[in-house]
N, C-alpha and C. Protein backbone atom coordinates (compact mmCIF):
# COMPACT_ATOMS: atom_id res chain seq x y z
N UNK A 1 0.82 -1.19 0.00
CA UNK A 1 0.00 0.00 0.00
C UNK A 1 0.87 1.26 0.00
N UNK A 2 2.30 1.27 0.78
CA UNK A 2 2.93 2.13 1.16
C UNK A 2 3.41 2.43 -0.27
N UNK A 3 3.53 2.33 -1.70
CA UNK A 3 4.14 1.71 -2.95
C UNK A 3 3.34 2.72 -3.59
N UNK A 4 1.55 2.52 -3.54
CA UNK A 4 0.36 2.82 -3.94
C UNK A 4 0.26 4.21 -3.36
N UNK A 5 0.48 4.17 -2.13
CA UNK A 5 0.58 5.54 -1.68
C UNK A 5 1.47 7.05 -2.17
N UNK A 6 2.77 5.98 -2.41
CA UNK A 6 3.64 7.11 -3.02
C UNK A 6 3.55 7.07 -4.78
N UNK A 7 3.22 6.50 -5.16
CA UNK A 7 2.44 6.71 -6.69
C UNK A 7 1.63 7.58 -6.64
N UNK A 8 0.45 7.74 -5.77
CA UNK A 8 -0.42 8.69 -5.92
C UNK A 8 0.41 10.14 -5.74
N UNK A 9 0.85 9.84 -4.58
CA UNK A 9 1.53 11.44 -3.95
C UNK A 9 2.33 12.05 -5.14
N UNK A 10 3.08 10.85 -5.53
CA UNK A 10 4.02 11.16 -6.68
C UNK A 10 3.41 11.85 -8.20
N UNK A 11 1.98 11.26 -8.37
CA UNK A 11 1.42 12.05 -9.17
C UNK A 11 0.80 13.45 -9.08
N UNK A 12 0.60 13.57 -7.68
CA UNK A 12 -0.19 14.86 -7.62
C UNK A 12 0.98 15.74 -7.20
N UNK A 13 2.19 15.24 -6.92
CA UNK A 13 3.60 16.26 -6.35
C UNK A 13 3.68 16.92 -8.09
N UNK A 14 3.35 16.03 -8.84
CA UNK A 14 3.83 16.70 -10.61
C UNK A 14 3.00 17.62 -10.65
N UNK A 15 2.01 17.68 -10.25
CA UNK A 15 1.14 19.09 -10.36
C UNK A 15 1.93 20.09 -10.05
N UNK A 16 2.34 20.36 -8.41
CA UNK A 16 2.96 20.96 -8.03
C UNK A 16 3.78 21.55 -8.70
N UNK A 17 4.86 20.50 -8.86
CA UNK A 17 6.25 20.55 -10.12
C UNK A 17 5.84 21.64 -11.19
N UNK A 18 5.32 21.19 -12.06
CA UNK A 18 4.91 22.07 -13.12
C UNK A 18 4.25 23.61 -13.01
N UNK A 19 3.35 23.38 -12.14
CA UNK A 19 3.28 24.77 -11.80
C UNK A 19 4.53 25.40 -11.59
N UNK A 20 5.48 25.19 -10.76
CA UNK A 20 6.29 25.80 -10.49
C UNK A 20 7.24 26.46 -11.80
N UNK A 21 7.49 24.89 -12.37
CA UNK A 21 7.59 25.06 -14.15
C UNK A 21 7.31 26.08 -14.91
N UNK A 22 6.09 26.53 -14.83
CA UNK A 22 5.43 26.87 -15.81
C UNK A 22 5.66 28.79 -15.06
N UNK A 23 5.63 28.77 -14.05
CA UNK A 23 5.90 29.97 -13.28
C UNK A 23 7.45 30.70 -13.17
N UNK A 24 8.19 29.75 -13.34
CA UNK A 24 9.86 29.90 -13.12
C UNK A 24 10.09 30.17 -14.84
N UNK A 25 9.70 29.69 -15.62
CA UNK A 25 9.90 29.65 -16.88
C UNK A 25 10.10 30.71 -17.66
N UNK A 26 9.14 32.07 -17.79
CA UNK A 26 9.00 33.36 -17.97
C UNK A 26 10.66 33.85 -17.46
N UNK A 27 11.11 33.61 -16.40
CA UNK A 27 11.78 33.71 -15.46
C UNK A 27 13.27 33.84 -16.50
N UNK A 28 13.35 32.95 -17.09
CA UNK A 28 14.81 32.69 -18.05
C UNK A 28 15.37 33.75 -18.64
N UNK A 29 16.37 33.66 -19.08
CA UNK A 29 16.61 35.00 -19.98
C UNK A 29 16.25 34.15 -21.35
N UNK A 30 15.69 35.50 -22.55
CA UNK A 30 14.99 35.21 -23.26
C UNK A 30 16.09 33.80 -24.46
N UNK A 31 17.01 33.74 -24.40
CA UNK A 31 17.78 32.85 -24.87
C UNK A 31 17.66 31.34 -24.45
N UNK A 32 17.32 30.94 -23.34
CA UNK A 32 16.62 29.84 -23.00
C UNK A 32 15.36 29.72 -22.81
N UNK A 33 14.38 30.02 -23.08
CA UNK A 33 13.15 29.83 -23.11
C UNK A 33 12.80 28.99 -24.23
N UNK A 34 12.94 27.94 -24.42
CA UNK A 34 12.43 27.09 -25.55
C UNK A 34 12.36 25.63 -24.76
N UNK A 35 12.07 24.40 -25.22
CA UNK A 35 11.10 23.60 -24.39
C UNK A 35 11.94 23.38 -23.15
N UNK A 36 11.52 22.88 -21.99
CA UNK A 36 12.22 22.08 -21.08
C UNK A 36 12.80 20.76 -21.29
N UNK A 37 13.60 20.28 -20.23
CA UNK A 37 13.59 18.73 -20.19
C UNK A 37 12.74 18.01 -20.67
N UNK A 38 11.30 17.42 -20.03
CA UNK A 38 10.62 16.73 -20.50
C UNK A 38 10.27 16.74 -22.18
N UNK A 39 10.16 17.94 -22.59
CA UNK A 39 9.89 18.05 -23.65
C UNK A 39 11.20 17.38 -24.42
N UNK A 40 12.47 18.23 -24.23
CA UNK A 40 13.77 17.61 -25.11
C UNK A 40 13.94 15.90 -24.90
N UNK A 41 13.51 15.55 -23.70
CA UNK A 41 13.67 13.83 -23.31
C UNK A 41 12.55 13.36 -24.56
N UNK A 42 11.07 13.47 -24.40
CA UNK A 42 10.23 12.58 -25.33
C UNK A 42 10.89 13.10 -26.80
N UNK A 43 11.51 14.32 -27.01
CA UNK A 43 11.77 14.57 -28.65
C UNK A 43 13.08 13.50 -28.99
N UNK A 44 13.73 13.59 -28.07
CA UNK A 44 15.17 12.95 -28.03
C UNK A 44 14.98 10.85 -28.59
N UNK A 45 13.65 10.56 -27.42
CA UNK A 45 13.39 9.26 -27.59
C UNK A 45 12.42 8.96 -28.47
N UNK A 46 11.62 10.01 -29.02
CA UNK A 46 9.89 9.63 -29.78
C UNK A 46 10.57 10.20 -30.97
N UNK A 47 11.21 10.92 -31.10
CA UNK A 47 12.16 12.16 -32.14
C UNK A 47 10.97 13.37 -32.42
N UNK A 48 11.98 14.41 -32.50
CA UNK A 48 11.11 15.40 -32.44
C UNK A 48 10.51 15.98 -33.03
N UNK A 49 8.98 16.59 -32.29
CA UNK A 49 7.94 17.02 -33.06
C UNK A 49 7.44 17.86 -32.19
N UNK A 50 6.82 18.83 -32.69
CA UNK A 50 6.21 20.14 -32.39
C UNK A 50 4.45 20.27 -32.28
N UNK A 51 4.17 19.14 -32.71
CA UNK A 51 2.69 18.90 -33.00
C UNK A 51 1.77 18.50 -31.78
N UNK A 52 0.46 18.47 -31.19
CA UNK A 52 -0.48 18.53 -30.48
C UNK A 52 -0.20 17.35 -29.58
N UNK A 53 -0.06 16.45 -30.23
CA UNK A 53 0.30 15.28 -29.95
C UNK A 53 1.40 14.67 -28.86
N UNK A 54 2.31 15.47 -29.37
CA UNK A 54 3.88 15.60 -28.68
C UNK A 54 3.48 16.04 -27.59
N UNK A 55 2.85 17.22 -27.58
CA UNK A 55 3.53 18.01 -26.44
C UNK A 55 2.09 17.32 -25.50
N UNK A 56 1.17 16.54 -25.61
CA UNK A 56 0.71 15.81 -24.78
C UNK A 56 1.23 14.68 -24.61
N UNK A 57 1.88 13.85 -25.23
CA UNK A 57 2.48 13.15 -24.59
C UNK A 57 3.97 12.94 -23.74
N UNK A 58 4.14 14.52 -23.44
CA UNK A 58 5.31 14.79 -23.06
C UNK A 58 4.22 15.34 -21.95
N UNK A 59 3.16 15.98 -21.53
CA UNK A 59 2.88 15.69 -20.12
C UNK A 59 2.17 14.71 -19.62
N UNK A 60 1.74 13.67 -20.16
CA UNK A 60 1.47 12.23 -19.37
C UNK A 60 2.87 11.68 -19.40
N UNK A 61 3.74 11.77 -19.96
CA UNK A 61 5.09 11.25 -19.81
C UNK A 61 5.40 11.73 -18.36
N UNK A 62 5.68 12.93 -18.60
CA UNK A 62 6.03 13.66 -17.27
C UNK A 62 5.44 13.19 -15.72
N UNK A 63 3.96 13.62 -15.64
CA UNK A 63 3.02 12.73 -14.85
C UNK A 63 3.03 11.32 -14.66
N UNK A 64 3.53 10.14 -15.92
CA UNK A 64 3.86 8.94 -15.03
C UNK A 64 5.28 8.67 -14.69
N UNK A 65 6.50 9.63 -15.11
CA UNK A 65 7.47 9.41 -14.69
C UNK A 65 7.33 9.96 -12.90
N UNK A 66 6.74 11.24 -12.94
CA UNK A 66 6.48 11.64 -11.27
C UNK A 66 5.69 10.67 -10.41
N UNK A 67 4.89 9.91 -10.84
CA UNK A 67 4.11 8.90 -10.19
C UNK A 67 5.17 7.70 -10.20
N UNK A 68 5.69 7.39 -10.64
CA UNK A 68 6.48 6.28 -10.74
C UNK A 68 7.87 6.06 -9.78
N UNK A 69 8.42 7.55 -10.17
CA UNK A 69 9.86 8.62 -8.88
C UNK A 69 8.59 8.60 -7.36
N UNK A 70 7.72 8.41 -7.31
CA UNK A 70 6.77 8.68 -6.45
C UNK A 70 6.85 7.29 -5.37
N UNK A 71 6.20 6.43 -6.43
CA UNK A 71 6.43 5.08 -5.40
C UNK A 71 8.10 4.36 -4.87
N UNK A 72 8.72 4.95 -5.82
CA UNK A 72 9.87 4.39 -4.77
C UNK A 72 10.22 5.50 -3.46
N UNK A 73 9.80 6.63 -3.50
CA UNK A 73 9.73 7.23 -2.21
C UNK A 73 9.38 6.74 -0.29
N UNK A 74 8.95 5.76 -0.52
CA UNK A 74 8.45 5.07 0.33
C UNK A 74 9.75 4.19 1.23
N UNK A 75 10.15 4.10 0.13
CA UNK A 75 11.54 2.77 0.58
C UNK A 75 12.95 4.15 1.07
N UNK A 76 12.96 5.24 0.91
CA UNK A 76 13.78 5.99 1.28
C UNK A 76 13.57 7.52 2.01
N UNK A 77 12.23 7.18 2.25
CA UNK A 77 11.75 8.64 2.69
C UNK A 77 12.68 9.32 4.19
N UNK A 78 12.95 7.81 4.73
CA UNK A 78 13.49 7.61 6.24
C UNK A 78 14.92 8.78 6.34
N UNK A 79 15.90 8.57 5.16
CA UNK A 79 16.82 8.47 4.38
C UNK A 79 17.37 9.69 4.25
N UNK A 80 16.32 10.15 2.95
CA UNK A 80 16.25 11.56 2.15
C UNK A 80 15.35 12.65 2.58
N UNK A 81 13.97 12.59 3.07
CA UNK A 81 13.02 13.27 2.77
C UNK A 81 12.87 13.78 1.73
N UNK A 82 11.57 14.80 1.51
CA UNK A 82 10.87 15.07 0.69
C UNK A 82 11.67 15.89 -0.36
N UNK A 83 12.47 16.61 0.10
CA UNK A 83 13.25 17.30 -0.43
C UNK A 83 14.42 17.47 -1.11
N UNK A 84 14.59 16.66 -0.33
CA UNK A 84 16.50 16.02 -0.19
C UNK A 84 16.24 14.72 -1.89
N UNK A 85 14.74 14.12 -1.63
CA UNK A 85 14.46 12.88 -2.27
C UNK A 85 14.49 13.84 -3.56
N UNK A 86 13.64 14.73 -3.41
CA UNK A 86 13.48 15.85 -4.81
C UNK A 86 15.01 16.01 -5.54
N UNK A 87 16.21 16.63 -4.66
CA UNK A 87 17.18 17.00 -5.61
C UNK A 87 17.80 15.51 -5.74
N UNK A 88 17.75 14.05 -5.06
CA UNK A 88 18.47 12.76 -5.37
C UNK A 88 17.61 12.35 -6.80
N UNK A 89 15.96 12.52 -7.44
CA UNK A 89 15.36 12.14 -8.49
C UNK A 89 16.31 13.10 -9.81
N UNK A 90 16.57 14.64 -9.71
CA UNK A 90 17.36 15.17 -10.24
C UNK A 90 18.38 14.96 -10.80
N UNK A 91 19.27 14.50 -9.86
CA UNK A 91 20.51 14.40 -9.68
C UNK A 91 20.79 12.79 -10.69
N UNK A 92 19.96 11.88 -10.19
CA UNK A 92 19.89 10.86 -10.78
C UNK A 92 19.93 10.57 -11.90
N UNK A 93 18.67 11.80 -12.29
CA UNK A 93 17.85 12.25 -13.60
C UNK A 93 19.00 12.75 -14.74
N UNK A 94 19.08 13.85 -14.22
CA UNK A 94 20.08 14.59 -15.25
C UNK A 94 21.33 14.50 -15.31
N UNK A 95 22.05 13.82 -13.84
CA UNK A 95 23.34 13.34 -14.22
C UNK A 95 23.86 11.83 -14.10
N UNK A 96 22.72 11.09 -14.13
CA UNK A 96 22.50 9.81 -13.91
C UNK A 96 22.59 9.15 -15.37
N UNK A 97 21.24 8.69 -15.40
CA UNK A 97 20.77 7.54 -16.28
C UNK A 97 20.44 8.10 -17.27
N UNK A 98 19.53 9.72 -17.80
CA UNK A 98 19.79 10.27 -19.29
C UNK A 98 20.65 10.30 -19.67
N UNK A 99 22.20 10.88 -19.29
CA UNK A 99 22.93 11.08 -20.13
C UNK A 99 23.39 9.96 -20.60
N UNK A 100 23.43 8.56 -19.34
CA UNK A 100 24.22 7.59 -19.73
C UNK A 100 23.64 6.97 -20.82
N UNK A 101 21.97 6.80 -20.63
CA UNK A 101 21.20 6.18 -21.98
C UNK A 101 21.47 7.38 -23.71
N UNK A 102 22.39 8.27 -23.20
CA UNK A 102 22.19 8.81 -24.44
C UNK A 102 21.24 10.28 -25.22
N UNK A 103 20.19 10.06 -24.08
CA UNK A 103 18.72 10.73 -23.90
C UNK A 103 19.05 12.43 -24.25
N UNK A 104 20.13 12.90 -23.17
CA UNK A 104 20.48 14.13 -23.04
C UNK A 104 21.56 14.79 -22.68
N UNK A 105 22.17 15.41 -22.80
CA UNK A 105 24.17 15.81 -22.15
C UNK A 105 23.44 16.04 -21.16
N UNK A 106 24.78 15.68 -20.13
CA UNK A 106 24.05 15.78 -18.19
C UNK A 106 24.31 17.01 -17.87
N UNK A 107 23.25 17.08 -16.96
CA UNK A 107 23.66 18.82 -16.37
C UNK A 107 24.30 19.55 -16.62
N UNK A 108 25.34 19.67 -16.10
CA UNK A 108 26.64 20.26 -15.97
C UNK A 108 26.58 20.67 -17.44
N UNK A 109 26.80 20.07 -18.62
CA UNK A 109 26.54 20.77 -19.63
C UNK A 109 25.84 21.76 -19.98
N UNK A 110 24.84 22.29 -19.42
CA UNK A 110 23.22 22.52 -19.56
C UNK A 110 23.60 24.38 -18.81
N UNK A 111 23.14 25.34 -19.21
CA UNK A 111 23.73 27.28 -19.00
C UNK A 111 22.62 26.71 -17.41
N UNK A 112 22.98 27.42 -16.53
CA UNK A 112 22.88 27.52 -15.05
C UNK A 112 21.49 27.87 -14.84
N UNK A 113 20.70 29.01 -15.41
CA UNK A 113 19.23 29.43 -15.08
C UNK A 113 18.50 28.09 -15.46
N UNK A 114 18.60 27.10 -16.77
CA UNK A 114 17.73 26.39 -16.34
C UNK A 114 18.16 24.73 -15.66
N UNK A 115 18.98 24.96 -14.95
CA UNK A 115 19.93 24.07 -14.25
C UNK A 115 18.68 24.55 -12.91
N UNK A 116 19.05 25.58 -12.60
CA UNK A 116 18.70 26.83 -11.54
C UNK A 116 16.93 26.29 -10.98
N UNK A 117 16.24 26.45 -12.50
CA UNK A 117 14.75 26.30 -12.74
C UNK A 117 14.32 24.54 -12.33
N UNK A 118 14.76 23.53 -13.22
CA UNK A 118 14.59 22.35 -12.46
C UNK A 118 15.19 22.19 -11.58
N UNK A 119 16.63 22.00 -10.53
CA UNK A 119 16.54 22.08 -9.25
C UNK A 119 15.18 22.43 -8.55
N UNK A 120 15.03 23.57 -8.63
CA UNK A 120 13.70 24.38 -8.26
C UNK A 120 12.55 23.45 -8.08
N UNK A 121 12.24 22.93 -9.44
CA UNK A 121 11.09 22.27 -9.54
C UNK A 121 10.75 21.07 -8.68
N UNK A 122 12.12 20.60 -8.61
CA UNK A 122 12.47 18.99 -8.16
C UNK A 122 12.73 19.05 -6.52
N UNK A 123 12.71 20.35 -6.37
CA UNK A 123 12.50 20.56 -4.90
C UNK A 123 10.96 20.32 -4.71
N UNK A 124 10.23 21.45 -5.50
CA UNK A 124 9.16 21.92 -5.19
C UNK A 124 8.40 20.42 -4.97
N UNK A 125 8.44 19.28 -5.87
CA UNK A 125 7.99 18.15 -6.53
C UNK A 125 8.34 17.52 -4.92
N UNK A 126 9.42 17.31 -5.08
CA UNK A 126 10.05 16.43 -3.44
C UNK A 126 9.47 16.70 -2.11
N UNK A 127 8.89 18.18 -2.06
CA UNK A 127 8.53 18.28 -0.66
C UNK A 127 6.96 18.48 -0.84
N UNK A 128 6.06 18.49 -2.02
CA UNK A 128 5.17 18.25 -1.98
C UNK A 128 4.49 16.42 -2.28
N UNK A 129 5.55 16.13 -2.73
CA UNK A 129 5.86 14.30 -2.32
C UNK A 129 5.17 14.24 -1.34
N UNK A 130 6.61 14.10 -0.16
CA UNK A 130 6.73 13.84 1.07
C UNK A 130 5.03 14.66 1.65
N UNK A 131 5.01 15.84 1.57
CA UNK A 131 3.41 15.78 2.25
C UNK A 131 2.19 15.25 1.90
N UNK A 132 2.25 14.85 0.37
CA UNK A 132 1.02 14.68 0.46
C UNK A 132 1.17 12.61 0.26
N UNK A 133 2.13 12.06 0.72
CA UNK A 133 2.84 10.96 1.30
C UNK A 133 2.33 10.52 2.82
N UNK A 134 2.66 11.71 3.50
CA UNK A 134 1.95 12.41 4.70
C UNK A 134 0.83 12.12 5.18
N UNK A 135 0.40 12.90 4.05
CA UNK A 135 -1.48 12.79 4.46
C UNK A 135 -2.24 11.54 3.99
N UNK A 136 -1.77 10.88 3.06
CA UNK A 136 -2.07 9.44 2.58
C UNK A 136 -2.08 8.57 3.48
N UNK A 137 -1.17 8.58 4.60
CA UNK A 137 -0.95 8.02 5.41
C UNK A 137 -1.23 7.80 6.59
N UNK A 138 -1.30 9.63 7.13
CA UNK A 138 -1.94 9.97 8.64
C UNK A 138 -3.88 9.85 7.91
N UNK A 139 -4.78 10.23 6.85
CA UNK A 139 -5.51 9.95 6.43
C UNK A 139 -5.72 8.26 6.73
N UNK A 140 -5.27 7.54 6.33
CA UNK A 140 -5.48 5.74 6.24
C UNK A 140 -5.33 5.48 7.61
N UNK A 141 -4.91 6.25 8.69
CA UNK A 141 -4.62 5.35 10.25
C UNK A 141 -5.61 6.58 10.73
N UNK A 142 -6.25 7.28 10.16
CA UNK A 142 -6.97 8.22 10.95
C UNK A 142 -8.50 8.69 10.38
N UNK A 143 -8.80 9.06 9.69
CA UNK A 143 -10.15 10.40 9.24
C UNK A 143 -11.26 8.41 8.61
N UNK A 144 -10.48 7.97 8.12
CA UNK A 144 -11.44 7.01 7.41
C UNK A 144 -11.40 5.52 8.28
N UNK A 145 -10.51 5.45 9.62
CA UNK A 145 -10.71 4.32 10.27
C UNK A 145 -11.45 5.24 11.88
N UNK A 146 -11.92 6.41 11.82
CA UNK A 146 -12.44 6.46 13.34
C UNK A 146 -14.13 7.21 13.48
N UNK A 147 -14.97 6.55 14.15
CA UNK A 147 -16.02 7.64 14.12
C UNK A 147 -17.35 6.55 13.95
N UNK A 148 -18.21 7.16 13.09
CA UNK A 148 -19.25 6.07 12.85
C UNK A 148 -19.04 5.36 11.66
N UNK A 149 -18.51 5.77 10.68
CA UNK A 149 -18.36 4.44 9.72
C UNK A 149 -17.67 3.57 10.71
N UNK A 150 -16.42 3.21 10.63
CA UNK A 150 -15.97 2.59 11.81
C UNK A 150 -17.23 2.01 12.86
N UNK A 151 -18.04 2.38 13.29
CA UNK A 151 -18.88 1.76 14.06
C UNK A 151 -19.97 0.62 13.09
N UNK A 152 -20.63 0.94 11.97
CA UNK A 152 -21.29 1.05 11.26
C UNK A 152 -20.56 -0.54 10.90
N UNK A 153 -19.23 -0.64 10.32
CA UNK A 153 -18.28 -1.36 9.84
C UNK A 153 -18.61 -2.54 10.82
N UNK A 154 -18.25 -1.93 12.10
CA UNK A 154 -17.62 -3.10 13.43
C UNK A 154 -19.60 -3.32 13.28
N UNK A 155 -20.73 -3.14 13.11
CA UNK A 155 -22.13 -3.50 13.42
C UNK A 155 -22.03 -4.61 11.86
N UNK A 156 -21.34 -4.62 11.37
CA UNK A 156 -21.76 -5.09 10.01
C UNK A 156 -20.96 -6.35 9.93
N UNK A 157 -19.38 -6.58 10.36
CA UNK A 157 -18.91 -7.35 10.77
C UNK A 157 -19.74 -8.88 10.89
N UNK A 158 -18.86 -9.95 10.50
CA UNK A 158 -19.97 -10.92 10.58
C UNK A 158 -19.08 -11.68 11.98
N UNK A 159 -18.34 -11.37 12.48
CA UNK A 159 -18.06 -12.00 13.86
C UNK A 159 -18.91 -10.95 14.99
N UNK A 160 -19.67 -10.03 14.62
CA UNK A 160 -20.45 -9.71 15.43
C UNK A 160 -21.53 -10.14 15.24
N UNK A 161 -22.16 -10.88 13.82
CA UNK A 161 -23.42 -11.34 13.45
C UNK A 161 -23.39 -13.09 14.77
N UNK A 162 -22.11 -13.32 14.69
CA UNK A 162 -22.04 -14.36 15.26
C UNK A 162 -21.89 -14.20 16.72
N UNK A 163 -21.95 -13.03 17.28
CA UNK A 163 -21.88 -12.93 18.64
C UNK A 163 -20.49 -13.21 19.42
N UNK A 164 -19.60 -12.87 18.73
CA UNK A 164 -18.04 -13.26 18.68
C UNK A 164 -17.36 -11.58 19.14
N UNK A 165 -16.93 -11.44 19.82
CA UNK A 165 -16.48 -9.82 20.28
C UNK A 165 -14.96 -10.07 20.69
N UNK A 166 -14.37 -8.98 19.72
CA UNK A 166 -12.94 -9.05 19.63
C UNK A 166 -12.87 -7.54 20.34
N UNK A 167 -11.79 -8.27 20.97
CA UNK A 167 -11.29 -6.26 21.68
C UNK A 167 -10.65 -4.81 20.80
């Protein structure tokens, strides 16, 4: 569940992400403003295109790669946190496994503002992870196991049909 949990979080932290994206972006000097990462990754692997198509499947790309960076959060949250986990998906990301697959020159190659801008994002993404990781969690041991459903549940129970009472 803990897996399921950070999949979800992990998808709705990309919300986050992108907003931030999409807000930091303006932000560039006008010489980098042309697509981001995600976009250069699906052109790099799908080859590139400019069309309706693309650039939607460069944000469900995006969205299940964040859902996906999402569920392994679970196994290292102890570790990294939300944040820390944000710049290790980065770090991974852009000086990891793209460049090595070929995908993209790693970071370090890459002019500093939008080096600057995803850091940013991958923060923003990481610590809205970790909370809403959080609430998935304090939610499941709390708001939906106490009260009258919970009662309703324990009346419906068939070891109470049987007159069987567990503590």
């Amino acid at each position: 569940m803990r897996i399921i949990f950070g999949a979800v979080a992990g998808l709705c932290a990309t919300m986050a992400m992108t907003m931030a994206m999409r807000r930091l972006y303006p932000l560039l000097p006008p010489g980098e403003r042309y697509p981001l990462p995600p976009a250069e990754i699906l052109a790099s692997v799908c080859g590139s295109t400019n069309d309706r198509a693309h650039t939607s499947r460069t944000v469900l790309a995006h969205f299940l790669y964040g859902s996906l960076s999402g569920a392994i959060y679970p196994l290292v949250r102890n570790k990294l946190g939300g944040a820390g986990y944000g710049f290790a998906i980065w770090a991974a990301s852009y000086l990891g496994w793209i460049p090595a697959a070929g995908i993209l020159t790693p970071a370090t190659k890459h002019r500093v503002p939008r080096n600057l801008l995803m850091l940013a994002a991958h923060v923003v993404w990481g610590t809205a992870l970790a909370a809403g990781f959080r609430e998935l969690e304090f939610s499941r041991n709390d708001i939906f196991t106490r009260g009258p459903a919970r009662d309703v549940l324990a009346r419906q129970s068939p070891d109470r049909e049987m007159g069987i009472r567990r503590g």
